[in-house]
C-alpha atoms as a PDB file:
ATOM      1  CA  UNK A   1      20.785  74.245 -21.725  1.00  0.00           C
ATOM      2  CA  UNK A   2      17.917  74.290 -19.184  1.00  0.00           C
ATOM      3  CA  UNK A   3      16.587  71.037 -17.829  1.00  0.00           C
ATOM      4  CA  UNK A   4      13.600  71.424 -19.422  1.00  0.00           C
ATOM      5  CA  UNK A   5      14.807  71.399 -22.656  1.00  0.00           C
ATOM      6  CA  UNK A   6      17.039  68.041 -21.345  1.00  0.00           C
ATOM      7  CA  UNK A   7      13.646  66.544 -20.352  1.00  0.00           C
ATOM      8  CA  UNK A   8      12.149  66.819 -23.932  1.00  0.00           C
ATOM      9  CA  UNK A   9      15.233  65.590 -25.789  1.00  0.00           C
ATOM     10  CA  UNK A  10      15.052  62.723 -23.325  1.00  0.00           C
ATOM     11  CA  UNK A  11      11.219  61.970 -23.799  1.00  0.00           C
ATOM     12  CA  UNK A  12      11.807  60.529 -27.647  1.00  0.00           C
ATOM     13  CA  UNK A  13      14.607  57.743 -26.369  1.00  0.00           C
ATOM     14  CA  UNK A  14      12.470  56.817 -23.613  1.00  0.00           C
ATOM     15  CA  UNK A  15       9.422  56.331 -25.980  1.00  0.00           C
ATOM     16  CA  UNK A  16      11.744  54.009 -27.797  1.00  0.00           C
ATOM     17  CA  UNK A  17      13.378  52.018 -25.337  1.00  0.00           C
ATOM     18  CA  UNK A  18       9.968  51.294 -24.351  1.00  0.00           C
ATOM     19  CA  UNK A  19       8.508  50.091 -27.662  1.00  0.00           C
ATOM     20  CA  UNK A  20      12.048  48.157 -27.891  1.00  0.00           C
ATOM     21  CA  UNK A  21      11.369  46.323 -23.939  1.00  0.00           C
ATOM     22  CA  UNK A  22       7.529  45.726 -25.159  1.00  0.00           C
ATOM     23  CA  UNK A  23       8.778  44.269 -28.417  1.00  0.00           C
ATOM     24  CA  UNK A  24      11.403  41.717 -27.264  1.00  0.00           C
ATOM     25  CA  UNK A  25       9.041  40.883 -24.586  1.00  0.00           C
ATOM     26  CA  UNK A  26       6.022  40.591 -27.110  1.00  0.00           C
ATOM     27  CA  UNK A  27       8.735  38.691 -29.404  1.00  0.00           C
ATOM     28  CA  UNK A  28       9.542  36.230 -26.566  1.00  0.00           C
ATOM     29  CA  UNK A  29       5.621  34.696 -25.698  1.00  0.00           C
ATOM     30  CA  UNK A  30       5.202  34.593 -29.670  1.00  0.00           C
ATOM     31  CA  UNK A  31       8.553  32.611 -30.255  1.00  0.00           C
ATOM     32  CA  UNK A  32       7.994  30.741 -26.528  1.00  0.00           C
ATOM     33  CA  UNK A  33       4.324  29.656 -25.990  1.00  0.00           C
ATOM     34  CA  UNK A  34       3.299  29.890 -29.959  1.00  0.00           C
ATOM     35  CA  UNK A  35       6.206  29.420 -32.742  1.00  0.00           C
ATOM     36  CA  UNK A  36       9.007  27.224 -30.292  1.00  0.00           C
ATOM     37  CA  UNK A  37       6.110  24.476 -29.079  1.00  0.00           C
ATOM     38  CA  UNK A  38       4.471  23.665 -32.401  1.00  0.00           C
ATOM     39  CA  UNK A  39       8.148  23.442 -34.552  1.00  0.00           C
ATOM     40  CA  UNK A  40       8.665  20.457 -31.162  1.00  0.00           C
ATOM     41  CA  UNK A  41       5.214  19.258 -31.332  1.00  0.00           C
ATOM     42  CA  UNK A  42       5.224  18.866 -35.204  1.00  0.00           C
ATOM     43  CA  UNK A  43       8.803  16.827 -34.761  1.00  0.00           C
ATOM     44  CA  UNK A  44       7.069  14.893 -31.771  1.00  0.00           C
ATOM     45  CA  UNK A  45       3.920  13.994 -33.782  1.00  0.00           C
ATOM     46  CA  UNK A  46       1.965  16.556 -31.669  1.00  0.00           C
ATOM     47  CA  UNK A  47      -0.458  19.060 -33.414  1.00  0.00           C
ATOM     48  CA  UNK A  48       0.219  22.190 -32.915  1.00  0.00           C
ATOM     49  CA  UNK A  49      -3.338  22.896 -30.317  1.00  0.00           C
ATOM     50  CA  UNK A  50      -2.184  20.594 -28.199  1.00  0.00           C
ATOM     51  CA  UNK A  51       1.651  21.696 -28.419  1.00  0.00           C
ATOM     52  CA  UNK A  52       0.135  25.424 -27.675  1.00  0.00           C
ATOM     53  CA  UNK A  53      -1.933  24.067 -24.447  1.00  0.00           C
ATOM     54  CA  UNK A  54       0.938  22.092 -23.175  1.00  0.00           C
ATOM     55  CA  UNK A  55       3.645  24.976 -23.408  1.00  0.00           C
ATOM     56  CA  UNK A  56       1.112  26.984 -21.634  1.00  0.00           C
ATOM     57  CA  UNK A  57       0.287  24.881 -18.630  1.00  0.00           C
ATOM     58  CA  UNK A  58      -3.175  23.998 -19.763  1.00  0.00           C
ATOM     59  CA  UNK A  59      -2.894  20.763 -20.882  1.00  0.00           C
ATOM     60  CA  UNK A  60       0.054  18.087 -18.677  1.00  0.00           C
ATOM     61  CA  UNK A  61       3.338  17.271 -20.653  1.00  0.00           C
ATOM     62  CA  UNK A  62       5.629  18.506 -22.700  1.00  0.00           C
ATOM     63  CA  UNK A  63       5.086  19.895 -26.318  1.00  0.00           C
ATOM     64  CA  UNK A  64       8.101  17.720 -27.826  1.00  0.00           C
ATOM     65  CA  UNK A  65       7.519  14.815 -26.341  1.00  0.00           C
ATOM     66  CA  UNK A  66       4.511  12.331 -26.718  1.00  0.00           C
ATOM     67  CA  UNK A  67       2.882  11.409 -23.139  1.00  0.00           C
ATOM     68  CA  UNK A  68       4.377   8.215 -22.323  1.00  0.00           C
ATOM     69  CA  UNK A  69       1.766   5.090 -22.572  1.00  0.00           C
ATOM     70  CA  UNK A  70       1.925   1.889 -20.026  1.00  0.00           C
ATOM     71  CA  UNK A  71       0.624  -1.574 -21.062  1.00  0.00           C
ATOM     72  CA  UNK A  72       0.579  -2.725 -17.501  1.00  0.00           C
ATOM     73  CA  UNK A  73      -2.806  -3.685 -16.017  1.00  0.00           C
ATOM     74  CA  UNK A  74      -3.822  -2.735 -12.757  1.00  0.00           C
ATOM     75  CA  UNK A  75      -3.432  -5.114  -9.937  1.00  0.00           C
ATOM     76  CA  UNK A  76      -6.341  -6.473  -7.409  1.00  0.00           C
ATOM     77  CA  UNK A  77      -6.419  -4.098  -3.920  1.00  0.00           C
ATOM     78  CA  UNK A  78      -8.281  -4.182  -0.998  1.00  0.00           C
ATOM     79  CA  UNK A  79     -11.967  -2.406  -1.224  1.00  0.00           C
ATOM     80  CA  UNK A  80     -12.196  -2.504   2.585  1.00  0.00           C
ATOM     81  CA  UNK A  81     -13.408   1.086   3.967  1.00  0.00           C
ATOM     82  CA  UNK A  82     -12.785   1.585   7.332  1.00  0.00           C
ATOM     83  CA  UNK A  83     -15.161   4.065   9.290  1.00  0.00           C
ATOM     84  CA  UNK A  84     -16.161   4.570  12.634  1.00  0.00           C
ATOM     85  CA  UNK A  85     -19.091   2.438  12.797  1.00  0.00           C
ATOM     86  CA  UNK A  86     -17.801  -0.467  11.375  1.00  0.00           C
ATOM     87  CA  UNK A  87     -14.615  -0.468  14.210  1.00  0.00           C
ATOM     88  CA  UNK A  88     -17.505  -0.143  16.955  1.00  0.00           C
ATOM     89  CA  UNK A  89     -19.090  -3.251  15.362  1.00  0.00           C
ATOM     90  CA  UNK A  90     -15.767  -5.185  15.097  1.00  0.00           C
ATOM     91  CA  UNK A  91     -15.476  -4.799  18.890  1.00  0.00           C
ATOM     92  CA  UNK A  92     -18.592  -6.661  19.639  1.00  0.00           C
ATOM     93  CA  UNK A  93     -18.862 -10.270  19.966  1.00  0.00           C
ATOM     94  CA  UNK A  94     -22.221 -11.740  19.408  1.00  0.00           C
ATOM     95  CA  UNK A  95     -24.017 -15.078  19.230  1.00  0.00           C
ATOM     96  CA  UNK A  96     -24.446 -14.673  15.156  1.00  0.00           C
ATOM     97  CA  UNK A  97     -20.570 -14.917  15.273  1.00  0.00           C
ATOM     98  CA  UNK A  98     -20.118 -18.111  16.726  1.00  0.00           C
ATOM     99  CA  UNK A  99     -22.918 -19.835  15.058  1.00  0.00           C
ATOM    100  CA  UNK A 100     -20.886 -18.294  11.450  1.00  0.00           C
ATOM    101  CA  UNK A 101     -17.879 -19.958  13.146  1.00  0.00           C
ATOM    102  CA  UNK A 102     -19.286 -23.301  13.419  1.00  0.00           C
ATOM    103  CA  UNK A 103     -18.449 -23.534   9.272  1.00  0.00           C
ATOM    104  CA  UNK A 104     -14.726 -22.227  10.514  1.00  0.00           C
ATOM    105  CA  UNK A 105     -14.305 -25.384  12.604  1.00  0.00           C
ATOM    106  CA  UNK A 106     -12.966 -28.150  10.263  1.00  0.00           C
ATOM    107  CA  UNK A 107      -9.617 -25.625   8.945  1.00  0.00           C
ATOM    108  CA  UNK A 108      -9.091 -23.262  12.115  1.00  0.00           C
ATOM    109  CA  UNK A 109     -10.472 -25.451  15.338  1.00  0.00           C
ATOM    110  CA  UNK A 110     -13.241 -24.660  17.297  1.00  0.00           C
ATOM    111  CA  UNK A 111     -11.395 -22.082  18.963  1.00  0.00           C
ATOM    112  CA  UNK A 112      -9.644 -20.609  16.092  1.00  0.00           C
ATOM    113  CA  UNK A 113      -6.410 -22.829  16.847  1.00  0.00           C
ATOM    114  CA  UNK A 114      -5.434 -24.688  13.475  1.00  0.00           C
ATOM    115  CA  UNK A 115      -5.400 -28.307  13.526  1.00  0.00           C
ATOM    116  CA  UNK A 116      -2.930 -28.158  10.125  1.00  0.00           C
ATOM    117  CA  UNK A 117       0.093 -25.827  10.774  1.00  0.00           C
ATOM    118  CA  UNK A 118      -0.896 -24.885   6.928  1.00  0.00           C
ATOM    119  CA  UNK A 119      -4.227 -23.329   8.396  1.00  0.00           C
ATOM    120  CA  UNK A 120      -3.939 -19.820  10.269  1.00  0.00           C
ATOM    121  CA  UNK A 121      -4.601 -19.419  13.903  1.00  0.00           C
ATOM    122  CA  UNK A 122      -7.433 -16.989  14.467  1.00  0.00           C
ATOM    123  CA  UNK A 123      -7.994 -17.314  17.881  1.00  0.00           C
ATOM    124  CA  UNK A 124      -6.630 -13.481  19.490  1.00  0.00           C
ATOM    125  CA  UNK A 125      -6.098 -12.180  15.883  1.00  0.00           C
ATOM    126  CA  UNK A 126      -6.996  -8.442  15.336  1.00  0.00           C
ATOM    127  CA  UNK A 127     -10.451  -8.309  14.219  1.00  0.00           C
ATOM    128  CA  UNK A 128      -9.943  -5.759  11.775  1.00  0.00           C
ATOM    129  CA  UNK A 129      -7.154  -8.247  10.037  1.00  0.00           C
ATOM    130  CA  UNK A 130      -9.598 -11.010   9.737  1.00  0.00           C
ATOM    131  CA  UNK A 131     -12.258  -8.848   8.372  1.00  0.00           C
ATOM    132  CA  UNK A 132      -9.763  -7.039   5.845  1.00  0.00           C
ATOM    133  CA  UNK A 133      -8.816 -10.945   4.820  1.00  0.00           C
ATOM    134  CA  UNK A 134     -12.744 -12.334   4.688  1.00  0.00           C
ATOM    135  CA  UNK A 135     -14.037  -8.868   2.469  1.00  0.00           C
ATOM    136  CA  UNK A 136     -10.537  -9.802   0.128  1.00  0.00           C
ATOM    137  CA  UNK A 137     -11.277 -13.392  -0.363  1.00  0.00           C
ATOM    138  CA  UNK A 138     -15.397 -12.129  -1.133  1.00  0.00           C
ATOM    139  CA  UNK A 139     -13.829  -9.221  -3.541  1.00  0.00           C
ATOM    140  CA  UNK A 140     -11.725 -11.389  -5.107  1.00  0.00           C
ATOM    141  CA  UNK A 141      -8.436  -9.235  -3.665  1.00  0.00           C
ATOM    142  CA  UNK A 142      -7.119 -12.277  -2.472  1.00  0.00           C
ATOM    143  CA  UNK A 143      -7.764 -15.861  -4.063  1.00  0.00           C
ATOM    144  CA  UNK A 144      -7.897 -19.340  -2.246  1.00  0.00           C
ATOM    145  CA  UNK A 145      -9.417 -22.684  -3.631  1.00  0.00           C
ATOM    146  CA  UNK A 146     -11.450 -22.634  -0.378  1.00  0.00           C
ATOM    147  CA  UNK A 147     -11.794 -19.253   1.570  1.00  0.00           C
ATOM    148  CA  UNK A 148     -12.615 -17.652  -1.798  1.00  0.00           C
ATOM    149  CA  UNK A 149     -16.147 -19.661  -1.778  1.00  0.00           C
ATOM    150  CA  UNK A 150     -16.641 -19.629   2.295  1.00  0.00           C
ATOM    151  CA  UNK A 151     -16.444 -15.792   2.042  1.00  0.00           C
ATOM    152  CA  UNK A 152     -18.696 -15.249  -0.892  1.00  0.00           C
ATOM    153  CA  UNK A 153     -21.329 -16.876   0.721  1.00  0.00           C
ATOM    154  CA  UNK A 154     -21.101 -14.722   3.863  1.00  0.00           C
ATOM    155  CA  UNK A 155     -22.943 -11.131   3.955  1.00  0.00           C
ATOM    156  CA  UNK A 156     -20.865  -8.280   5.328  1.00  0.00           C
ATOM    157  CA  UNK A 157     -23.039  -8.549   8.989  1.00  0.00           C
ATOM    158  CA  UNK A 158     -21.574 -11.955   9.012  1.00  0.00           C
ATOM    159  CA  UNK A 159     -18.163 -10.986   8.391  1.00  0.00           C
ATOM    160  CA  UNK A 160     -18.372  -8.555  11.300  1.00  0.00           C
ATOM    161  CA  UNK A 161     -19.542 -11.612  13.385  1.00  0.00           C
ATOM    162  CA  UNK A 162     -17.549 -14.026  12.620  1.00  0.00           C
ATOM    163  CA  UNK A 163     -13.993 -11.660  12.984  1.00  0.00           C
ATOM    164  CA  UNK A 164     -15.007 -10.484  16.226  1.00  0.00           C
ATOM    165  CA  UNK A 165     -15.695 -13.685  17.452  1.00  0.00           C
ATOM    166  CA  UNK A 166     -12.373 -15.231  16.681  1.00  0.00           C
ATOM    167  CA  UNK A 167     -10.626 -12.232  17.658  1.00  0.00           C
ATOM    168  CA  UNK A 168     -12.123 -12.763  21.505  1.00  0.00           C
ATOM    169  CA  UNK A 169     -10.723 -15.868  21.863  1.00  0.00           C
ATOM    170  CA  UNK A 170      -7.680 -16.787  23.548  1.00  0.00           C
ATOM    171  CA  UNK A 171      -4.641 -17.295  21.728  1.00  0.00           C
ATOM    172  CA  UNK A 172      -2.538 -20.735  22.385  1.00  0.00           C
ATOM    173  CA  UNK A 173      -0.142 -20.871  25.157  1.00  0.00           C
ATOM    174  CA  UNK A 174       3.324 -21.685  23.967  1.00  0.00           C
ATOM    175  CA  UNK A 175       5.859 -23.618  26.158  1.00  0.00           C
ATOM    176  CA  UNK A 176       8.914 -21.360  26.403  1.00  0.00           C
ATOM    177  CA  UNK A 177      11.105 -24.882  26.661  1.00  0.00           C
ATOM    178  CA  UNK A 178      10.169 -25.380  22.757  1.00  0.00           C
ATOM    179  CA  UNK A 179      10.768 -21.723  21.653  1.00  0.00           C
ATOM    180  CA  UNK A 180      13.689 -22.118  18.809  1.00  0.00           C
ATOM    181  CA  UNK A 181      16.610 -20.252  19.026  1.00  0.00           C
ATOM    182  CA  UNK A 182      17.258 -18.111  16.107  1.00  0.00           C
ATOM    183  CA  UNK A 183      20.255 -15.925  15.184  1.00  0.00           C
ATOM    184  CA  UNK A 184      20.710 -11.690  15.998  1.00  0.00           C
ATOM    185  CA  UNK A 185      20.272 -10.870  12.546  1.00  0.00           C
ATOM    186  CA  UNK A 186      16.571 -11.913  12.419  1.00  0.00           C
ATOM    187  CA  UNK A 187      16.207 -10.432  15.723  1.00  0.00           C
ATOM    188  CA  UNK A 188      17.540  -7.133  14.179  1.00  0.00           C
ATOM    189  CA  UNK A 189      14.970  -7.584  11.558  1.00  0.00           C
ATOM    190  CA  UNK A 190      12.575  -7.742  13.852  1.00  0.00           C
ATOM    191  CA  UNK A 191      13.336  -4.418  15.881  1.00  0.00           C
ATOM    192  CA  UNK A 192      15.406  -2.520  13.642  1.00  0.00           C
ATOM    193  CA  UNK A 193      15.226  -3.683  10.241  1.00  0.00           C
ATOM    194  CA  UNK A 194      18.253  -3.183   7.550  1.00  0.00           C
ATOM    195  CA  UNK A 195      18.258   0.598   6.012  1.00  0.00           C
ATOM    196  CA  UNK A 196      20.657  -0.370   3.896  1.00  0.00           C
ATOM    197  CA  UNK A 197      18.373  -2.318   1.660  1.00  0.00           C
ATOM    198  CA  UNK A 198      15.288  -0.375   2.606  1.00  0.00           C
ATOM    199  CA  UNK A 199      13.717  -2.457   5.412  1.00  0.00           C
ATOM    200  CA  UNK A 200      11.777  -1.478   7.715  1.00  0.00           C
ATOM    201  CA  UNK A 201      11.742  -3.199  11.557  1.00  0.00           C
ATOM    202  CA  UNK A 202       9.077  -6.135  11.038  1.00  0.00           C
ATOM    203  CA  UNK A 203       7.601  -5.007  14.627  1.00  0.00           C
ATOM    204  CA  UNK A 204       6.910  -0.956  13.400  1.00  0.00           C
ATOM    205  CA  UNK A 205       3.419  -2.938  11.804  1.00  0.00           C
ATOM    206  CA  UNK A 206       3.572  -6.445  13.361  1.00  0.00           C
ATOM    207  CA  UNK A 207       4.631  -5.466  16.880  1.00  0.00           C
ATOM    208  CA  UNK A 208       1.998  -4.513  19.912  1.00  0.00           C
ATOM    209  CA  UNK A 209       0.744  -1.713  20.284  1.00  0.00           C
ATOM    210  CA  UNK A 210       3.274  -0.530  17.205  1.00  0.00           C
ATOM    211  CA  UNK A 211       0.729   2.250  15.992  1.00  0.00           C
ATOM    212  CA  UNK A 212       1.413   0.081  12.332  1.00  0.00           C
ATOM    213  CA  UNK A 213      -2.305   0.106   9.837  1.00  0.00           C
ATOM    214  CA  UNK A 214      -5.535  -0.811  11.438  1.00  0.00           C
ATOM    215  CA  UNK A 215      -6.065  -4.288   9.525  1.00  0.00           C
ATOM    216  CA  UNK A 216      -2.231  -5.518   9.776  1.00  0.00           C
ATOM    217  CA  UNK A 217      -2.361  -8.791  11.387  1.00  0.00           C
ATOM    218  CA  UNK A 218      -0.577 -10.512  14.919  1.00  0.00           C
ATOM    219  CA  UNK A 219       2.099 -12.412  13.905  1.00  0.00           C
ATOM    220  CA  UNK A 220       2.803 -13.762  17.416  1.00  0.00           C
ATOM    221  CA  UNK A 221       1.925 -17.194  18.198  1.00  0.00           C
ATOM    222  CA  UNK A 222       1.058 -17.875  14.161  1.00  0.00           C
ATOM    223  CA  UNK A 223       1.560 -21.093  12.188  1.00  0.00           C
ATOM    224  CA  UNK A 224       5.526 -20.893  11.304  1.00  0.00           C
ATOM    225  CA  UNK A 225       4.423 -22.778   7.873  1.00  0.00           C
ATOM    226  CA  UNK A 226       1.779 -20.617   7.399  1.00  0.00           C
ATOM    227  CA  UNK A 227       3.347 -17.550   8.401  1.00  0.00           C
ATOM    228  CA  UNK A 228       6.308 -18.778   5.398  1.00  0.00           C
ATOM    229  CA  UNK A 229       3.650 -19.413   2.804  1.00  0.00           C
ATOM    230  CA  UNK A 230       2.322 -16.063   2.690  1.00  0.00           C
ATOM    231  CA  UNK A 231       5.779 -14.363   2.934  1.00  0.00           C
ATOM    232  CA  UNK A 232       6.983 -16.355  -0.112  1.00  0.00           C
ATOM    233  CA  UNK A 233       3.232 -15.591  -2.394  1.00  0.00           C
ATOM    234  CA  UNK A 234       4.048 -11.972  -1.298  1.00  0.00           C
ATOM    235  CA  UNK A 235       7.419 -12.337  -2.966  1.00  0.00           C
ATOM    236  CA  UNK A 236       7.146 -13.706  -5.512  1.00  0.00           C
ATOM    237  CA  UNK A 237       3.791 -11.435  -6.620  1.00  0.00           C
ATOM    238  CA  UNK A 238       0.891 -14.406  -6.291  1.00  0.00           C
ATOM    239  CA  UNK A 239      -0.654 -12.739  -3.206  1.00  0.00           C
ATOM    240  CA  UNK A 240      -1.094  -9.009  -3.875  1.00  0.00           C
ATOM    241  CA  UNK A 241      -3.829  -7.949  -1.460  1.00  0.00           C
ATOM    242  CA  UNK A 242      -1.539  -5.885   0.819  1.00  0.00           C
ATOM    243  CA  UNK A 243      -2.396  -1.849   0.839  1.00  0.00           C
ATOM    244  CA  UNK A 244       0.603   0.018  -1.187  1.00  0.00           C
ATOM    245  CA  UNK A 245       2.375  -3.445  -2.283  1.00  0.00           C
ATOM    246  CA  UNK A 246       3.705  -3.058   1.123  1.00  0.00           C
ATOM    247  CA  UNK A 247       4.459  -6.657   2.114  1.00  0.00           C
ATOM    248  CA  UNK A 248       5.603  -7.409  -1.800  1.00  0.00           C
ATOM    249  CA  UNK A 249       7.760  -4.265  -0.885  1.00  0.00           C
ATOM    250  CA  UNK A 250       9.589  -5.869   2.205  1.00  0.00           C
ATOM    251  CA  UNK A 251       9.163  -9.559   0.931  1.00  0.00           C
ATOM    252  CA  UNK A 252      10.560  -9.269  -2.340  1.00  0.00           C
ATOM    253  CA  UNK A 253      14.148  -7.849  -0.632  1.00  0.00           C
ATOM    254  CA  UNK A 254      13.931 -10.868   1.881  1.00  0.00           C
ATOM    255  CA  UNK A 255      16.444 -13.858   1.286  1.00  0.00           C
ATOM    256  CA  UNK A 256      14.583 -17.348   1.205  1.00  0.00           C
ATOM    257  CA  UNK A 257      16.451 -17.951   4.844  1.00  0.00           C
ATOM    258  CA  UNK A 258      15.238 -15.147   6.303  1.00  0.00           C
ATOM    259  CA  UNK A 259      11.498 -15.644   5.178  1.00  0.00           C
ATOM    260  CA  UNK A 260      11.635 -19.134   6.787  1.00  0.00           C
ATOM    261  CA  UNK A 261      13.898 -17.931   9.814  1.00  0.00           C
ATOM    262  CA  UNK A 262      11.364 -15.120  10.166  1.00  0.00           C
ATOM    263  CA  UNK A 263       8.488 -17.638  10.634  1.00  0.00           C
ATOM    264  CA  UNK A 264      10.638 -19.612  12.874  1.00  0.00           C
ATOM    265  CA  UNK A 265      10.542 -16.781  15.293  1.00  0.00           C
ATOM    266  CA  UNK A 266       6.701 -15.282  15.476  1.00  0.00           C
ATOM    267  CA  UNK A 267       5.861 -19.367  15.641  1.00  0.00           C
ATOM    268  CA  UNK A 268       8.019 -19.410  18.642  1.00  0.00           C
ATOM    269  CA  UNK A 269       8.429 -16.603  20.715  1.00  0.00           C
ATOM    270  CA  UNK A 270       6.620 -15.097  23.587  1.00  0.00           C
ATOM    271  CA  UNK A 271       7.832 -11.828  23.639  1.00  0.00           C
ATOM    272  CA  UNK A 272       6.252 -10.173  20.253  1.00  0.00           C
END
């Protein structure tokens, strides 16, 4: 037989195979993105447009299953924007910020050293940390039965003033005779942290020059019964001010020993 006469006995099963291929393909988007999704839908309580738009990509979940639903309401955050201008601004100290600190006086001492060891020392504290902590208190971010009022009644030009000014003062000397000893495993929390409970080294934020967020705060040199307070309302979810629940993160896997054994050591040691 010549090959021609092979090629047009050939030509009619390749006409078919192709309508067969085109069919089971055509067969397959029917059954997949029309009939399958709105038979789920229907059993999922989903009507059948929606079922359609979800199988297809258009719409987000899943054609048999209802889009899950949360009761949970969200939680306060910072509204602090940080931008170049205002970091220029936080570096300057001016005479506005020391007459604003005159109303600071009676709580954190007239040169941001705390009288009450239940008072924070602001004297050498980052600027950008006090700031965050005054705009929270005036937001509403973070509550107190004092600062809340002091802060609302303070523009954001006096906020400025008033951080920069405590951060330019000098922090309290401590006498390395009264430092308290305190054992290696809060020392390891303090440079290495404990992977195995997802921990982070306190000092990769809280340590100099650690490269940690712009507005976390010195711990060096702070009130140990301060410094205890906060870790504890982290913990147990009453302060909730911190960017990405970070400190109720790291708090919340802390033992009540370390919190306090923690404060211990920032209270007391030079070094950090």
């Amino acid at each position: 037989m010549r090959p021609a006469e092979l090629g047009e006995i050939d030509r009619p099963w390749r006409f078919w195979a192709s309508v067969i291929i085109v069919s089971i393909l055509a067969f397959s988007v029917v059954f997949g993105f029309l009939i399958l999704p709105v038979v789920q839908g229907r059993a999922a309580g989903i009507d059948a447009f929606t079922a359609i738009c979800r199988a297809v990509g258009i719409l987000p979940g899943s054609p048999a299953v209802r889009q899950p639903t949360s009761e949970a309401t969200a939680q306060p955050t910072t509204r602090v924007a940080w931008s170049i201008d205002l970091m220029r601004a936080l570096g300057q100290r001016t005479q506005a910020g020391a007459e604003v600190a005159q109303g600071c006086v009676a709580c954190h001492g007239e040169r941001g050293i705390a009288a009450d060891p239940q008072n924070p020392n602001l004297a050498g504290q980052s600027a950008a940390a006090i700031f965050k902590q005054l705009h929270d208190y005036k937001s509403g971010s973070r509550v107190h039965e004092v600062m809340t009022g002091i802060a609302q009644g303070l523009d954001d030009r006096q906020i400025v003033d008033v951080a920069a000014h405590f951060a330019s003062s000098t922090r309290r000397d401590l006498d390395p005779t009264t430092a308290e000893v305190v054992d290696q495993d809060i020392i390891r929390l303090v440079e290495r942290g404990d992977p195995s409970r997802g921990l982070p080294a306190c000092n990769s934020c809280h340590g100099f020059n650690a490269g940690g967020p712009v507005e976390t705060p010195t711990l060096s040199h702070q009130n140990r019964e301060y410094l205890a307070r906060q870790m504890h309302a982290f913990k147990t979810g009453e302060r909730k001010n911190d960017i990405y629940t970070r400190m109720r993160s790291v708090s919340s896997k802390l033992t009540d020993r370390e919190i306090d054994r923690l404060a211990t050591f920032y209270a007391t040691t030079l070094s950090y």
